[in-house]
Protein backbone atom coordinates (compact mmCIF):
# COMPACT_ATOMS: atom_id res chain seq x y z
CA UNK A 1 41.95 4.63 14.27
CA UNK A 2 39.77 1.33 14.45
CA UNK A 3 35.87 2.81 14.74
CA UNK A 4 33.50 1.88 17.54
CA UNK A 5 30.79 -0.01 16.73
CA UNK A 6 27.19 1.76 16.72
CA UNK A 7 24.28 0.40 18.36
CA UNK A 8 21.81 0.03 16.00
CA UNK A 9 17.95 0.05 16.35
CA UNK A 10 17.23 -3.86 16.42
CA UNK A 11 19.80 -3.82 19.39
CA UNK A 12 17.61 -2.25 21.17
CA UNK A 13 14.87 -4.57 20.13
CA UNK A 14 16.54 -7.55 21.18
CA UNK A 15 17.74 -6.26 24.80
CA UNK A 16 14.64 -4.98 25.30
CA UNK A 17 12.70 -8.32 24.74
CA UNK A 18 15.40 -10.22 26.39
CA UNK A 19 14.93 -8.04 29.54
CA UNK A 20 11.11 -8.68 29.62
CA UNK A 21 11.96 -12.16 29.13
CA UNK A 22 14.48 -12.00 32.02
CA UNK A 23 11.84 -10.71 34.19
CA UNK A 24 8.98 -12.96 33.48
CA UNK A 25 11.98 -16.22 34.21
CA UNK A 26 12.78 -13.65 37.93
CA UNK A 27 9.51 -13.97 38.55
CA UNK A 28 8.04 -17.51 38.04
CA UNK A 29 12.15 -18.84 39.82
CA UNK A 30 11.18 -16.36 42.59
CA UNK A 31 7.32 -17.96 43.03
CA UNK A 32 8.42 -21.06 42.72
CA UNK A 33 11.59 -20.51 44.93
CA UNK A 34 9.86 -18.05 47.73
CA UNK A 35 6.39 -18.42 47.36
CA UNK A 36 3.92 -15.75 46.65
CA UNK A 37 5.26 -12.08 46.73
CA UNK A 38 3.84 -10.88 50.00
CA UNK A 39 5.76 -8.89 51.17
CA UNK A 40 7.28 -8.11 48.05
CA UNK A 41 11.35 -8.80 48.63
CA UNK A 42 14.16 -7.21 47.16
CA UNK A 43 14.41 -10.50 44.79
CA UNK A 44 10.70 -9.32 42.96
CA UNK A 45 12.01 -5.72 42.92
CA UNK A 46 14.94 -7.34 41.05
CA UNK A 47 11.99 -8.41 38.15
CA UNK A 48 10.08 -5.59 38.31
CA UNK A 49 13.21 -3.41 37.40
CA UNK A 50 14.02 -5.49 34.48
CA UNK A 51 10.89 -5.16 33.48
CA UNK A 52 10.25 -1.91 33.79
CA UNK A 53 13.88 -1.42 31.97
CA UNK A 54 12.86 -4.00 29.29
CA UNK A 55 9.93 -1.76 28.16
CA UNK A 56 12.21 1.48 28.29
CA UNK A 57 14.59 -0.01 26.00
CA UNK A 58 11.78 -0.79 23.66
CA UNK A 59 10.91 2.94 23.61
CA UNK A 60 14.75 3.89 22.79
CA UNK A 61 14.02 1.02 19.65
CA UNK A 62 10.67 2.89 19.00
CA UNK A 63 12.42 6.23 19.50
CA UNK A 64 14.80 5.24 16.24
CA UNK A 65 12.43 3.84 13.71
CA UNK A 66 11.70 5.88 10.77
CA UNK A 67 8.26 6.65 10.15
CA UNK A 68 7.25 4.08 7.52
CA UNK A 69 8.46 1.58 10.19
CA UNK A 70 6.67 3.42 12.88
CA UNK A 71 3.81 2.81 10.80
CA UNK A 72 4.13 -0.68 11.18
CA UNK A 73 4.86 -0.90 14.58
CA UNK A 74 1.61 0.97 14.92
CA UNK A 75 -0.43 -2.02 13.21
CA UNK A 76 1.74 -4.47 14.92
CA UNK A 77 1.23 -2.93 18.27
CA UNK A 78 -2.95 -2.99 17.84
CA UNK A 79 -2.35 -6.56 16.94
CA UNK A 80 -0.30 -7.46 19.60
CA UNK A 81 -2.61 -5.42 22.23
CA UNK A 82 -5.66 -7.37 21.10
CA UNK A 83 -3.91 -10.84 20.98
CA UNK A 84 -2.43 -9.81 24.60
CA UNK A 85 -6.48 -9.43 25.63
CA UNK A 86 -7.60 -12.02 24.44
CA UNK A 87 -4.98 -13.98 26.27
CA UNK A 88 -5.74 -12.23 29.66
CA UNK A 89 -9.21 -13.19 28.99
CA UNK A 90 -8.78 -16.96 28.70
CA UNK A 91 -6.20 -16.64 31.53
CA UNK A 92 -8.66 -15.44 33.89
CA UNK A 93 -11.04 -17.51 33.22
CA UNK A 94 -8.60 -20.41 33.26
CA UNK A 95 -6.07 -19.55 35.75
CA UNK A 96 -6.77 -22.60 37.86
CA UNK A 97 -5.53 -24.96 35.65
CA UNK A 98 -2.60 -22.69 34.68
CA UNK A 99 -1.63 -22.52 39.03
CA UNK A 100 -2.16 -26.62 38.75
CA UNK A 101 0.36 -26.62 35.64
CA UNK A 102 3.21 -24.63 37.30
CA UNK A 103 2.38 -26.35 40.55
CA UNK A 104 3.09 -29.52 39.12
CA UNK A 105 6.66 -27.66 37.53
CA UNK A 106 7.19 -26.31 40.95
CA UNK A 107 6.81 -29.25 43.26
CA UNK A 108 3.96 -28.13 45.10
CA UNK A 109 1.32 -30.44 46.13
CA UNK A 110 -1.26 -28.64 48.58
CA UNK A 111 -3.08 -26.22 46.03
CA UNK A 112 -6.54 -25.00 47.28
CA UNK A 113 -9.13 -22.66 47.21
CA UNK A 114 -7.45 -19.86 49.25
CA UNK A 115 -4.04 -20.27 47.75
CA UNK A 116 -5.40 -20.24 44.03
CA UNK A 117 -7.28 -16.71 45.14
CA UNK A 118 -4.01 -15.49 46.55
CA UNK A 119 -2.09 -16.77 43.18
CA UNK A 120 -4.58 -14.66 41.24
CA UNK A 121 -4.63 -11.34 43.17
CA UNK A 122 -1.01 -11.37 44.52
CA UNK A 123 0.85 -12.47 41.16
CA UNK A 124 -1.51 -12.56 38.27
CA UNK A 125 -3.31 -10.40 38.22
CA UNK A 126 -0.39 -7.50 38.93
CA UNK A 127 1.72 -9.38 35.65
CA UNK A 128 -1.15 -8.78 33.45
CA UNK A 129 -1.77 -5.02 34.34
CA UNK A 130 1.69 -4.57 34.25
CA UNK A 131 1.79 -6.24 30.56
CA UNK A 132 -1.33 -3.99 29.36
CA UNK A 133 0.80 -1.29 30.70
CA UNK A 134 3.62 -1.48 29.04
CA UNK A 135 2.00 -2.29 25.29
CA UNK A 136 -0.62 0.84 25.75
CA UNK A 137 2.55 2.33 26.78
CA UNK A 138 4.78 1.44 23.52
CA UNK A 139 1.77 1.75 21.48
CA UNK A 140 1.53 5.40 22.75
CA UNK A 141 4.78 6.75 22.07
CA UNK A 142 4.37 4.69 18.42
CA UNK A 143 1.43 6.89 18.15
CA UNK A 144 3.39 9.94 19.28
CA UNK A 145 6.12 9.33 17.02
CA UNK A 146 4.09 8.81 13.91
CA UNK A 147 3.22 11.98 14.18
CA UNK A 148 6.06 14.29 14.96
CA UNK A 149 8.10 11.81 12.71
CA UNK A 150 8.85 13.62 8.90
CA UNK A 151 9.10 11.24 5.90
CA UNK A 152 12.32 12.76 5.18
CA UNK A 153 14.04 11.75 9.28
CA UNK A 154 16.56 9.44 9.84
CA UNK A 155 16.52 8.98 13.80
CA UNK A 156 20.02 6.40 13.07
């Protein structure tokens, strides 16, 4: 009897990253498509879930590292956390030339004052929290892992 192929750990990795990626393309077609999400419509719920599903994925792939590569992900995930502030920092302070850039991908020619305010607190600013979330999140459950984790387990 032929066997059924297990899912193994980078699996995970990949879907998980692929849904994050998935969300972040929802969102900027559904900006660019329907404006700014206020009122949030069932088409930015559709992002937020893969999102949201992205990052648990990720925890399944964290769930089935062993704990040397917990380790890493550990290190990784402090890296990636301070790379991700740093790029929230030059965001913010930036963000108006970022709105001009994806303006000028979008098509949209009247950009002012009140709209770049809007573009900051209405999509911006919720994508980065989210984003923090979700690392601090990982990085937690790395953390958590690491330390319930026995040299000696084999999670596959």
């Amino acid at each position: 009897m032929p066997e059924t192929p297990k899912l193994r750990k980078w699996h995970f990795l990949f879907l998980g990253c692929a849904l994050i990626l998935l969300a972040a393309f929802l969102l900027y077609c559904n900006w660019r498509d329907l404006g700014l999400p206020t009122p949030l419509r069932p088409e930015h719920w559709i992002a937020v879930a893969a999102f949201v599903l992205g990052f648990l994925v990720l925890g399944v792939f964290v769930y089935r590292l062993t704990r040397r590569q917990v380790t890493i992900m550990l290190v990784g995930l402090v890296i990636v956390n301070v790379l991700a502030l740093l790029g929230s920092t030059w965001i913010h302070r930036s963000y108006t030339a970022i709105v001009n850039l994806f303006a000028s991908w979008a098509a949209i020619d009247v950009v002012d004052a009140a709209y770049m305010d809007q573009w900051r607190d209405l999509l911006l600013t919720p994508v980065i929290y989210a984003l923090h979330a979700g690392l601090i999140l990982l990085w937690g459950e790395s953390l958590v892992m690491f330390l319930i984790r026995k040299p000696e387990d084999r999670p596959d």
